[in-house]
Protein backbone atom coordinates (compact mmCIF):
# COMPACT_ATOMS: atom_id res chain seq x y z
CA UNK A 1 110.48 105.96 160.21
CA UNK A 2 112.63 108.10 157.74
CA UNK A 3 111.73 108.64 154.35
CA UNK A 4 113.30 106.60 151.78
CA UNK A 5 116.27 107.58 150.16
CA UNK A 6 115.47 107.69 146.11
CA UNK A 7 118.31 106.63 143.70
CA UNK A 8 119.99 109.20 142.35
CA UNK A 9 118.32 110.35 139.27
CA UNK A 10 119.39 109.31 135.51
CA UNK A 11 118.54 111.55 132.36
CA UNK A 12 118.00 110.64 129.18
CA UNK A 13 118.90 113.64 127.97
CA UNK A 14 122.52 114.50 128.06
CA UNK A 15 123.52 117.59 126.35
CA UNK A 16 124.73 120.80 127.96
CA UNK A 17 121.97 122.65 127.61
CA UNK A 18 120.08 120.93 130.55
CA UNK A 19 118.01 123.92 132.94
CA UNK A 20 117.06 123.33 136.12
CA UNK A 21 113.49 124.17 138.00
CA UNK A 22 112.21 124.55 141.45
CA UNK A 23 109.50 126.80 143.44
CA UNK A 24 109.77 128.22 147.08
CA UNK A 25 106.65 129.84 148.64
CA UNK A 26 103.77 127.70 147.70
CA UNK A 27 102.69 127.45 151.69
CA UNK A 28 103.23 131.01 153.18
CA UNK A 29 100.35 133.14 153.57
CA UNK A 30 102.39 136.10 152.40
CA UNK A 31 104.34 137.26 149.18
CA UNK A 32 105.09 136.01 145.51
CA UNK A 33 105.66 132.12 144.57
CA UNK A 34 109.27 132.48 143.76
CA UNK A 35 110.47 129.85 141.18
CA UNK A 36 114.23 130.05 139.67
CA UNK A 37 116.07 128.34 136.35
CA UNK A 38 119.67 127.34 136.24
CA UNK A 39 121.51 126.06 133.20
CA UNK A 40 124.56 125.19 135.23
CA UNK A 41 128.33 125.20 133.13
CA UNK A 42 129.81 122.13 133.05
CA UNK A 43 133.47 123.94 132.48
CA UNK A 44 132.71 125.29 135.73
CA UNK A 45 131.56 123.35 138.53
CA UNK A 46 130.29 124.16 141.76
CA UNK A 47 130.54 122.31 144.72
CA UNK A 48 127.71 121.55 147.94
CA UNK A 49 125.00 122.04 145.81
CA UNK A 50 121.99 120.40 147.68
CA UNK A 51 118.60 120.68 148.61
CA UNK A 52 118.14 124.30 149.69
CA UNK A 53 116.06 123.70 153.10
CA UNK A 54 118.87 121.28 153.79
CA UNK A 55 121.56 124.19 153.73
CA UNK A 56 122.48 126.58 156.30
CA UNK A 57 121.88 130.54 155.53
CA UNK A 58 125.42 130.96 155.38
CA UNK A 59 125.44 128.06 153.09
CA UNK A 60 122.99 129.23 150.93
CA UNK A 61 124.38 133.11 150.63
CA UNK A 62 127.67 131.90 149.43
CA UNK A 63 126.33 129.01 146.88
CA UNK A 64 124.01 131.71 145.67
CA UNK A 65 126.86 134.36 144.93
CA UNK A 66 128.62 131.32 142.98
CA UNK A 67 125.65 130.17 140.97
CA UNK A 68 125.33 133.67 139.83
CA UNK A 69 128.77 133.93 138.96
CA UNK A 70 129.13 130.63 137.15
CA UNK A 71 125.95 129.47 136.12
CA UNK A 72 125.51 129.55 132.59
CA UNK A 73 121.93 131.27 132.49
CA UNK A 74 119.88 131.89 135.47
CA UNK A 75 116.52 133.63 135.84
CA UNK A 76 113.82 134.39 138.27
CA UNK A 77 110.07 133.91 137.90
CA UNK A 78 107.46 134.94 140.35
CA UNK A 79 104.00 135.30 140.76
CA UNK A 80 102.37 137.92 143.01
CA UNK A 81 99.71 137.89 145.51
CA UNK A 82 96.85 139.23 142.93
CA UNK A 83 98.18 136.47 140.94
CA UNK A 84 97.77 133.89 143.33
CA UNK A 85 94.58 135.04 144.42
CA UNK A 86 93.53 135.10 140.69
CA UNK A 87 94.71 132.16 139.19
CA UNK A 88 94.86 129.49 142.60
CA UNK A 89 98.39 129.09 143.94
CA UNK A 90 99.14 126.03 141.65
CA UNK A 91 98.26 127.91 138.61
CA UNK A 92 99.96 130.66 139.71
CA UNK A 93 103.18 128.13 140.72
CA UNK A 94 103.17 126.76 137.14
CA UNK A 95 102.95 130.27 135.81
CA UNK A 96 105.82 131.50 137.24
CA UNK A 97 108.02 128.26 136.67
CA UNK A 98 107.09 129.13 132.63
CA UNK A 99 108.25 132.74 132.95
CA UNK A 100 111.69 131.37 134.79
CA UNK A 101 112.62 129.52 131.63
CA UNK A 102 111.24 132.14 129.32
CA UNK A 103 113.63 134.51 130.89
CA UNK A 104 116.69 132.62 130.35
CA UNK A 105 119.47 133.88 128.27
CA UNK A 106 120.15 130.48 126.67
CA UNK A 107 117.11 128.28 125.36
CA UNK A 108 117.68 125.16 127.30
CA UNK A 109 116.96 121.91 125.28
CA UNK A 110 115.59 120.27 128.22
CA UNK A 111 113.92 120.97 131.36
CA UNK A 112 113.85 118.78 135.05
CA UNK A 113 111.20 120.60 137.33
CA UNK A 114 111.30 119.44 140.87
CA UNK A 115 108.06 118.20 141.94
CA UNK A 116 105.68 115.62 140.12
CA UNK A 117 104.58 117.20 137.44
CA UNK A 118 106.00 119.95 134.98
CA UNK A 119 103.98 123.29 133.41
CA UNK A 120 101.97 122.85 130.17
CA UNK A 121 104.72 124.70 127.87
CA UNK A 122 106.75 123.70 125.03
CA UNK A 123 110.08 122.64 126.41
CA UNK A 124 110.96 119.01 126.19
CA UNK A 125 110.85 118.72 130.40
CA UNK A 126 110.13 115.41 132.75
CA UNK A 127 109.53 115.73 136.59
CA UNK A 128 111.85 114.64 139.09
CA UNK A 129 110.33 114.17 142.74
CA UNK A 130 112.97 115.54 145.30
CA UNK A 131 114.99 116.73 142.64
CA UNK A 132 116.38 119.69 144.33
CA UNK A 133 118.79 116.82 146.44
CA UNK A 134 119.18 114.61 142.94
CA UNK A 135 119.71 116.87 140.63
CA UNK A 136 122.35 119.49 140.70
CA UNK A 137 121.00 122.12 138.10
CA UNK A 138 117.50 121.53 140.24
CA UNK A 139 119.33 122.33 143.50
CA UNK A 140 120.97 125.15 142.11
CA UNK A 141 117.53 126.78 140.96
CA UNK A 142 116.26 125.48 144.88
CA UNK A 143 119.05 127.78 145.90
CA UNK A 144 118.43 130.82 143.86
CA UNK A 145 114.28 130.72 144.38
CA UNK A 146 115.18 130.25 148.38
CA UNK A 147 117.57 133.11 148.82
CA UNK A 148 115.29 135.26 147.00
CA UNK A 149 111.92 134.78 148.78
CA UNK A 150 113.93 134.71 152.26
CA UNK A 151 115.39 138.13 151.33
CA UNK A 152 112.29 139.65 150.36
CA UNK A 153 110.72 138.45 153.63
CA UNK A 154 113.39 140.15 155.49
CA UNK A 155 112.57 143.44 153.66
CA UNK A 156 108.91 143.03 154.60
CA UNK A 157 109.98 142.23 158.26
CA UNK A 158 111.43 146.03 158.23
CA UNK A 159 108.65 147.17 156.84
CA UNK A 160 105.85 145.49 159.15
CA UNK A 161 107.99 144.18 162.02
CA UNK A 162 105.47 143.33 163.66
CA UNK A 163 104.62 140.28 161.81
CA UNK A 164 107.86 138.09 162.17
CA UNK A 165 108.41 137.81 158.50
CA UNK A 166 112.49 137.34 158.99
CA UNK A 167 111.90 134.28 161.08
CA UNK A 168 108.93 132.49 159.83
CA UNK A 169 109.25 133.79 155.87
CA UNK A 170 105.37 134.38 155.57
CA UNK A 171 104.38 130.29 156.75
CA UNK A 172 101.42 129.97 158.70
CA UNK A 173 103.30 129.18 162.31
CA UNK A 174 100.97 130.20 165.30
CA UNK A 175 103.87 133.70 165.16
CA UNK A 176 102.20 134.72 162.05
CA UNK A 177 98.52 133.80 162.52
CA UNK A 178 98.71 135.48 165.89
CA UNK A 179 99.62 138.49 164.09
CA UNK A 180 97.06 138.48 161.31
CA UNK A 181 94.47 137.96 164.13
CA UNK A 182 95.72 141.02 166.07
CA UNK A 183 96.87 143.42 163.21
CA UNK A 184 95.11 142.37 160.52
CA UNK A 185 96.48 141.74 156.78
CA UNK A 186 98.64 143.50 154.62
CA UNK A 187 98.40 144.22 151.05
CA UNK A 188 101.24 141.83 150.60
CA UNK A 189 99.08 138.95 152.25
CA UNK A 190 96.78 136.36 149.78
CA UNK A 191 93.58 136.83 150.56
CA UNK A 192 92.46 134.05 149.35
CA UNK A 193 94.37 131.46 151.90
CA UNK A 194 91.95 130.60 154.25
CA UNK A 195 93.82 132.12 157.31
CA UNK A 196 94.08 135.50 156.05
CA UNK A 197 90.28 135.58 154.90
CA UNK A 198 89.71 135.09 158.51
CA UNK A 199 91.57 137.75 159.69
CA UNK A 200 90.38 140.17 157.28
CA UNK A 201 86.75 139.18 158.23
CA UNK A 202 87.82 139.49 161.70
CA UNK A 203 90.24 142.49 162.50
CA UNK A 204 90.12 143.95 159.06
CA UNK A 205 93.41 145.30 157.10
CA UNK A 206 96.84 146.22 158.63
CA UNK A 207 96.20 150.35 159.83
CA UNK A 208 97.08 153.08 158.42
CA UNK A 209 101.09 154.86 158.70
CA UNK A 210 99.58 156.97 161.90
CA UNK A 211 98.67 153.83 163.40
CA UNK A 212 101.46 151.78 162.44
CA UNK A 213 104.00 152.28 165.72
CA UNK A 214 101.48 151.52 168.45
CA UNK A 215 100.28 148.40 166.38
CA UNK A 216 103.70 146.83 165.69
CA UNK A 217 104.52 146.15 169.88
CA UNK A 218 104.94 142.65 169.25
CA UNK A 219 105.63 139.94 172.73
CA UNK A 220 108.51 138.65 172.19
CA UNK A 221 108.35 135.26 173.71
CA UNK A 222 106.09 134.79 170.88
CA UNK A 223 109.43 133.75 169.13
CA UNK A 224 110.93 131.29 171.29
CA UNK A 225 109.77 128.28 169.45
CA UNK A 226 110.82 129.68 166.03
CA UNK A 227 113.97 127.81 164.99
């Protein structure tokens, strides 16, 4: 049965000074929790903006380039693996979602944070569930978060390709836990998800630079059920 389509979403708060909030990376085993803010310009509108999983890559690229050219304010904020591992990855989520708005250029006067609930911070803010596809600012943020983290993956693929991290961006598929299991973790991995405790208990961490070529020969129909 598909999900229920929600009504699109009504704010009290009208002004222009409106930022939008969203998170990518909560589930991958691998990397920062990306979160982005986006106080859009209403003197300059940008078209397609939608949920970012619901975008193609090509999509994505070229919304991204405009957001950053016509957004208002933008600004990233991330938490790191230590983080994660410190704090718990929802801590770590809200965290990072403070430290996006704290880095914009322009103090919004209100906040929408995709999700259910927002950070503990001082920002007049309300939660909107599935707000990166009802709310535009939201989307854009969805947008700027997604690119990010998907970029950074692809840097980590080149430098443990091995791993898969350009096709499965760090998510636990059967791809990346079958690497863990037979190369063990990198520093970039959370030790404290369950998966990569495993491994580390198991095969230990990823080998040292000698080691690295011979490790990385990676089966390739491994990928075939990667969309």
């Amino acid at each position: 049965m598909p999900a229920k389509e929600l009504p699109p979403f009504e704010c009290a708060y009208q002004g222009k000074l409106l930022a939008g909030v969203d998170e990518v990376g909560r589930g991958p085993l691998v990397g920062a929790v990306v979160t982005a803010a986006v106080i859009l310009d209403p003197e300059r509108p940008i078209a397609g903006l939608a949920d970012s999983k619901k975008l193609t890559e090509k999509k994505r690229a070229k919304l991204y380039d405009e957001i950053i050219e016509k957004a208002a304010a933008w600004s990233l904020g991330r938490c790191e693996p230590e983080e994660i591992d410190r704090l718990n990855i929802y801590q770590a989520t809200m965290l990072a979602m403070q430290r996006a708005v704290d880095g914009l250029s322009i103090a919004p006067e209100y906040v929408l944070v995709d999700g259910n609930r927002c950070p503990k911070w001082n920002w007049p803010s309300e939660p909107v569930v599935k707000g990166d596809g009802r709310v535009e600012a939201i989307s854009a943020a969805s947008i700027i978060a997604k690119v990010t983290r998907d970029r950074e993956m692809d840097a980590l693929e080149e430098k443990y390709p091995g791993f898969g991290f350009a096709k499965h961006k760090g998510y636990p598929t059967p791809v990346h836990q079958e690497a863990l299991m037979r190369l063990g973790a990198i520093p970039e991995h959370r030790r404290s998800f369950k998966p990569v405790q495993v491994a580390i208990e198991t095969v230990g961490l990823f080998p040292p630079e000698e080691a690295v070529s011979e490790a990385l020969s990676f089966p390739a129909d491994l990928f075939e059920d990667i969309g």
